[in-house]
PDB file of N, CA and C in Angstrom:
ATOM      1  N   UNK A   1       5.513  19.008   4.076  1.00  0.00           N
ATOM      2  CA  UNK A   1       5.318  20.132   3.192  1.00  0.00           C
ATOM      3  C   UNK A   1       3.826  20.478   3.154  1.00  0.00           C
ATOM      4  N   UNK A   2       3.546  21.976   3.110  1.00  0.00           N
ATOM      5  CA  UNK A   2       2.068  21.973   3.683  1.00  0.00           C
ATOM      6  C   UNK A   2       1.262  21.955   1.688  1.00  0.00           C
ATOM      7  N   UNK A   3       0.158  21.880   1.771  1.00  0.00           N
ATOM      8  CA  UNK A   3      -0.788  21.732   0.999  1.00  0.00           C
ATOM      9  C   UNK A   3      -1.117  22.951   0.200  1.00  0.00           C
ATOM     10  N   UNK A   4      -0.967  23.758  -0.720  1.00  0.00           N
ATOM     11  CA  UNK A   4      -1.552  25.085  -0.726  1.00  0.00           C
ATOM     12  C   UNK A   4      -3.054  25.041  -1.399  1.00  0.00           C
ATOM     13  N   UNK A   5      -3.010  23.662  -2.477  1.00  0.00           N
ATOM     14  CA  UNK A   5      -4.393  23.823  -3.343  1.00  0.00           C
ATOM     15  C   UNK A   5      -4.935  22.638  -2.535  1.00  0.00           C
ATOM     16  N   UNK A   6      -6.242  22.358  -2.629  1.00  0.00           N
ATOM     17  CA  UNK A   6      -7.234  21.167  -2.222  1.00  0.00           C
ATOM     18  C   UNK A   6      -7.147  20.117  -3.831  1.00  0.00           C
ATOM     19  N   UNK A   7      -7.516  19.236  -3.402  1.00  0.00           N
ATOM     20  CA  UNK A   7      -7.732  18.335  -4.262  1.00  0.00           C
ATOM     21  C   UNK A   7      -8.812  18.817  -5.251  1.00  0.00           C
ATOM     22  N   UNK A   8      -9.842  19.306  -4.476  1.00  0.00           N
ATOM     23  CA  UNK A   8     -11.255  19.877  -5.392  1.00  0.00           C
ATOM     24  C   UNK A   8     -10.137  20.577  -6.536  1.00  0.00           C
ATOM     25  N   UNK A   9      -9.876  21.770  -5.903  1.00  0.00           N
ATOM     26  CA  UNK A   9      -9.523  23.200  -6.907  1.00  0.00           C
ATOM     27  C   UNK A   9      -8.464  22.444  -8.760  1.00  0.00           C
ATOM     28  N   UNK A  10      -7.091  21.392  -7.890  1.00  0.00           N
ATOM     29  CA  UNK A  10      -6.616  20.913  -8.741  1.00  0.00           C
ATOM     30  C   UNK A  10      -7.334  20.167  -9.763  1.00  0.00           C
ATOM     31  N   UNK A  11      -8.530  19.428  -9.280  1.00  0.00           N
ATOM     32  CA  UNK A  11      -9.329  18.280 -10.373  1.00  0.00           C
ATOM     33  C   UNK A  11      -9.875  19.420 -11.080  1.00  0.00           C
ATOM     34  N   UNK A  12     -10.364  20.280 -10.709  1.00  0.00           N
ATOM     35  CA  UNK A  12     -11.396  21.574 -11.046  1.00  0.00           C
ATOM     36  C   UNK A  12     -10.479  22.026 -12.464  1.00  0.00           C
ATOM     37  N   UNK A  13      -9.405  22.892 -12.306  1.00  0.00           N
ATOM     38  CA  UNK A  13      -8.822  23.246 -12.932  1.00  0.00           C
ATOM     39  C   UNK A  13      -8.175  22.340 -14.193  1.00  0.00           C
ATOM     40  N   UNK A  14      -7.775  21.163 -13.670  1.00  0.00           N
ATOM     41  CA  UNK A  14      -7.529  20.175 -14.834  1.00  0.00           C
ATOM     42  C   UNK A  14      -8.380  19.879 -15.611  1.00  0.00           C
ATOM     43  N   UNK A  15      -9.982  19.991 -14.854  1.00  0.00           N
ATOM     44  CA  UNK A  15     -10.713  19.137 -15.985  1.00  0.00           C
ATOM     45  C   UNK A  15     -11.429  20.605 -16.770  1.00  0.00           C
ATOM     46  N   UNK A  16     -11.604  21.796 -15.872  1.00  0.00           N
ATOM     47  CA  UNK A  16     -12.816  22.669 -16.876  1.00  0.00           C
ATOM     48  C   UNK A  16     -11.793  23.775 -17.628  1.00  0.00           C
ATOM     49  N   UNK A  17     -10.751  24.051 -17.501  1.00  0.00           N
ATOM     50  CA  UNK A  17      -9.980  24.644 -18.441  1.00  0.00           C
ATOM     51  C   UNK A  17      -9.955  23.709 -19.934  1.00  0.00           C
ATOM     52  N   UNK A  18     -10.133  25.068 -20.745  1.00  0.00           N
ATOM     53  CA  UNK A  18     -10.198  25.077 -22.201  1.00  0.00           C
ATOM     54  C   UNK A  18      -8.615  25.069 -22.734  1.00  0.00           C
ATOM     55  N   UNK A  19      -8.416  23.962 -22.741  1.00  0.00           N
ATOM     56  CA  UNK A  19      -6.664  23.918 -23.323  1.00  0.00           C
ATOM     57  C   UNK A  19      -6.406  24.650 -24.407  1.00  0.00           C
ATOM     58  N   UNK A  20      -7.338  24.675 -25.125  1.00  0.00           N
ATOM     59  CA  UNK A  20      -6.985  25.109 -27.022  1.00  0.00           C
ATOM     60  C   UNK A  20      -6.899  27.153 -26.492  1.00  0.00           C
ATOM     61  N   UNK A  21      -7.957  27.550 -25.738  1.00  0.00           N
ATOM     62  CA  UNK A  21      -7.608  28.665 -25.184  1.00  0.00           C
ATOM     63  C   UNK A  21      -5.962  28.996 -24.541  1.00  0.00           C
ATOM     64  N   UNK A  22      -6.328  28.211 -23.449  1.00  0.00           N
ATOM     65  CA  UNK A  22      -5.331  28.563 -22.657  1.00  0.00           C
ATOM     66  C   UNK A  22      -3.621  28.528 -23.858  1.00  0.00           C
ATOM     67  N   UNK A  23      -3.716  27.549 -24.124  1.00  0.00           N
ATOM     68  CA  UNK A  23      -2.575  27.510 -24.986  1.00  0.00           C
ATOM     69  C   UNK A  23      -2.134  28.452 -25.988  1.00  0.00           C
ATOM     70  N   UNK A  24      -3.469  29.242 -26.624  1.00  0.00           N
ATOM     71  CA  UNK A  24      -3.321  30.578 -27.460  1.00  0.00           C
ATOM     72  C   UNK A  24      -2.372  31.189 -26.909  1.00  0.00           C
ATOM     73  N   UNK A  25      -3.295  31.694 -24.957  1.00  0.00           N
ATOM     74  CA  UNK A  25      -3.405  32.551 -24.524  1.00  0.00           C
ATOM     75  C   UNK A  25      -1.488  32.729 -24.202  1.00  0.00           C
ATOM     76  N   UNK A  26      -0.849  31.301 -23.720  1.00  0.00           N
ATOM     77  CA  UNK A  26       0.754  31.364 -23.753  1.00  0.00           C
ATOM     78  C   UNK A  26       1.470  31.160 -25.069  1.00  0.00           C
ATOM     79  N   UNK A  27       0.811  31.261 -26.305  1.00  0.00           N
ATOM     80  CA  UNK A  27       1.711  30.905 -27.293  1.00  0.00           C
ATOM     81  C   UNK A  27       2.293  30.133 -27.400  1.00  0.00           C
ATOM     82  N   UNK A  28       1.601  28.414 -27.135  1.00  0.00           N
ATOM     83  CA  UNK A  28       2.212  27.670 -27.114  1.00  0.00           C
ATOM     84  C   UNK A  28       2.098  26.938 -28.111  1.00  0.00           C
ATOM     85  N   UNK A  29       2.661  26.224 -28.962  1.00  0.00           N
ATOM     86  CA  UNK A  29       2.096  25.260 -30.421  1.00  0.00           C
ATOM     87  C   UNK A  29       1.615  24.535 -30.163  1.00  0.00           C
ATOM     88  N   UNK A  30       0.313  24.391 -31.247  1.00  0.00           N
ATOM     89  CA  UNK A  30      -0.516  22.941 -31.025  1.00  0.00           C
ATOM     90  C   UNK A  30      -1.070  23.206 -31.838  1.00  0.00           C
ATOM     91  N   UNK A  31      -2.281  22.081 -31.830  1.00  0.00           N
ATOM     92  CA  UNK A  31      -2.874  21.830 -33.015  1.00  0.00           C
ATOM     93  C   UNK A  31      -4.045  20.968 -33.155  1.00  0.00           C
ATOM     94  N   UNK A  32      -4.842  20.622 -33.580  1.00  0.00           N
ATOM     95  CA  UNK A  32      -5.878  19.545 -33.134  1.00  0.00           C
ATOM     96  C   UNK A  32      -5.697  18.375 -34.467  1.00  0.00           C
ATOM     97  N   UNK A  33      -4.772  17.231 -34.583  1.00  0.00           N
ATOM     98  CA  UNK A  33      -4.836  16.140 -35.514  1.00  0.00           C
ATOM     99  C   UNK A  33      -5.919  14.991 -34.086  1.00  0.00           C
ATOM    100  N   UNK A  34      -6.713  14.873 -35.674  1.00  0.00           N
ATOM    101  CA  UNK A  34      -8.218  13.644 -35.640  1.00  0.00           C
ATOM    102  C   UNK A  34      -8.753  14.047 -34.151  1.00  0.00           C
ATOM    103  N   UNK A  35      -9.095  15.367 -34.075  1.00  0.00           N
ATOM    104  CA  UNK A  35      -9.491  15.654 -32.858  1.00  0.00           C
ATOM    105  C   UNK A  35      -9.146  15.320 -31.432  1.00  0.00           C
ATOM    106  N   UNK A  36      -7.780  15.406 -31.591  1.00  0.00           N
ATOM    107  CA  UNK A  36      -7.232  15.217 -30.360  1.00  0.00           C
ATOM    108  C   UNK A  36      -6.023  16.449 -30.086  1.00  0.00           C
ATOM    109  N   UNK A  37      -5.731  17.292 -29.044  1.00  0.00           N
ATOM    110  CA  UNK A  37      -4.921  18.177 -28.686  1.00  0.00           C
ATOM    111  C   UNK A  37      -3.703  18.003 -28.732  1.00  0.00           C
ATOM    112  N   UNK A  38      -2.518  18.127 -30.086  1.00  0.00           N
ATOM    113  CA  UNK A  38      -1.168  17.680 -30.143  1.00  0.00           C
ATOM    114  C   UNK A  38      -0.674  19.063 -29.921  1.00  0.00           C
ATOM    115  N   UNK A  39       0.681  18.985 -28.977  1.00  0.00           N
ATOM    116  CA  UNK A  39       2.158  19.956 -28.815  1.00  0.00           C
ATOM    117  C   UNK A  39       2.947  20.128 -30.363  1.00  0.00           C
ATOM    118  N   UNK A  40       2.987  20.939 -30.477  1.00  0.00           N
ATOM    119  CA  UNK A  40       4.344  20.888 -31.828  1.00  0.00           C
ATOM    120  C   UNK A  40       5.583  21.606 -31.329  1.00  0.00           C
ATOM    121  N   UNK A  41       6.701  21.424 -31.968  1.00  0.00           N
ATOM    122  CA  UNK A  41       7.916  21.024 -31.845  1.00  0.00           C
ATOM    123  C   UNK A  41       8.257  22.811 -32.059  1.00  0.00           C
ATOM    124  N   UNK A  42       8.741  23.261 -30.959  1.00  0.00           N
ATOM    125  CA  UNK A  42       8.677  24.485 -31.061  1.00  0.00           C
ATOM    126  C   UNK A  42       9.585  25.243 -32.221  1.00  0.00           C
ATOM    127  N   UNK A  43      10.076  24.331 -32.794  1.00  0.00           N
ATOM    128  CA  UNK A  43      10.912  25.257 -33.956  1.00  0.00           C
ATOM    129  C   UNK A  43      10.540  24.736 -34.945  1.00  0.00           C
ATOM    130  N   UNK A  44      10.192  23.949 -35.600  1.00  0.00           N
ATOM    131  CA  UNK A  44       9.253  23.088 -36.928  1.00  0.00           C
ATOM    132  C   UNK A  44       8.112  23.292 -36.859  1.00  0.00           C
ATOM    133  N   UNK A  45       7.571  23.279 -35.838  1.00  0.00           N
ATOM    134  CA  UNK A  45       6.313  23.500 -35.650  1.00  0.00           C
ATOM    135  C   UNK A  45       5.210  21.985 -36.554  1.00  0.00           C
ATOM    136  N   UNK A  46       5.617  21.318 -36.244  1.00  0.00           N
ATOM    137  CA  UNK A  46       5.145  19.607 -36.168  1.00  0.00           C
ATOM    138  C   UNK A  46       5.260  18.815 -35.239  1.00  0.00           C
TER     139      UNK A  46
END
């Protein structure tokens, strides 16, 4: 199966994307408990 991203681009993207953005940006739940990036439960929203 061929390769489409390099290793660079994937580490790149994992590490300098702004999660708390990006996550706005899809409407996804979260939240920051004791400064760490938590998912919430898409219908409770906890």
């Amino acid at each position: 199966m061929p390769r489409y991203f390099t290793d660079d681009l994937l580490r790149r993207l994992r590490n300098d994307i702004a999660w708390a953005t990006l996550l706005k940006q899809l409407d996804w739940p979260h939240k920051l408990r004791q400064g760490q990036l938590a998912f919430l439960c898409p219908r409770c929203q906890e």
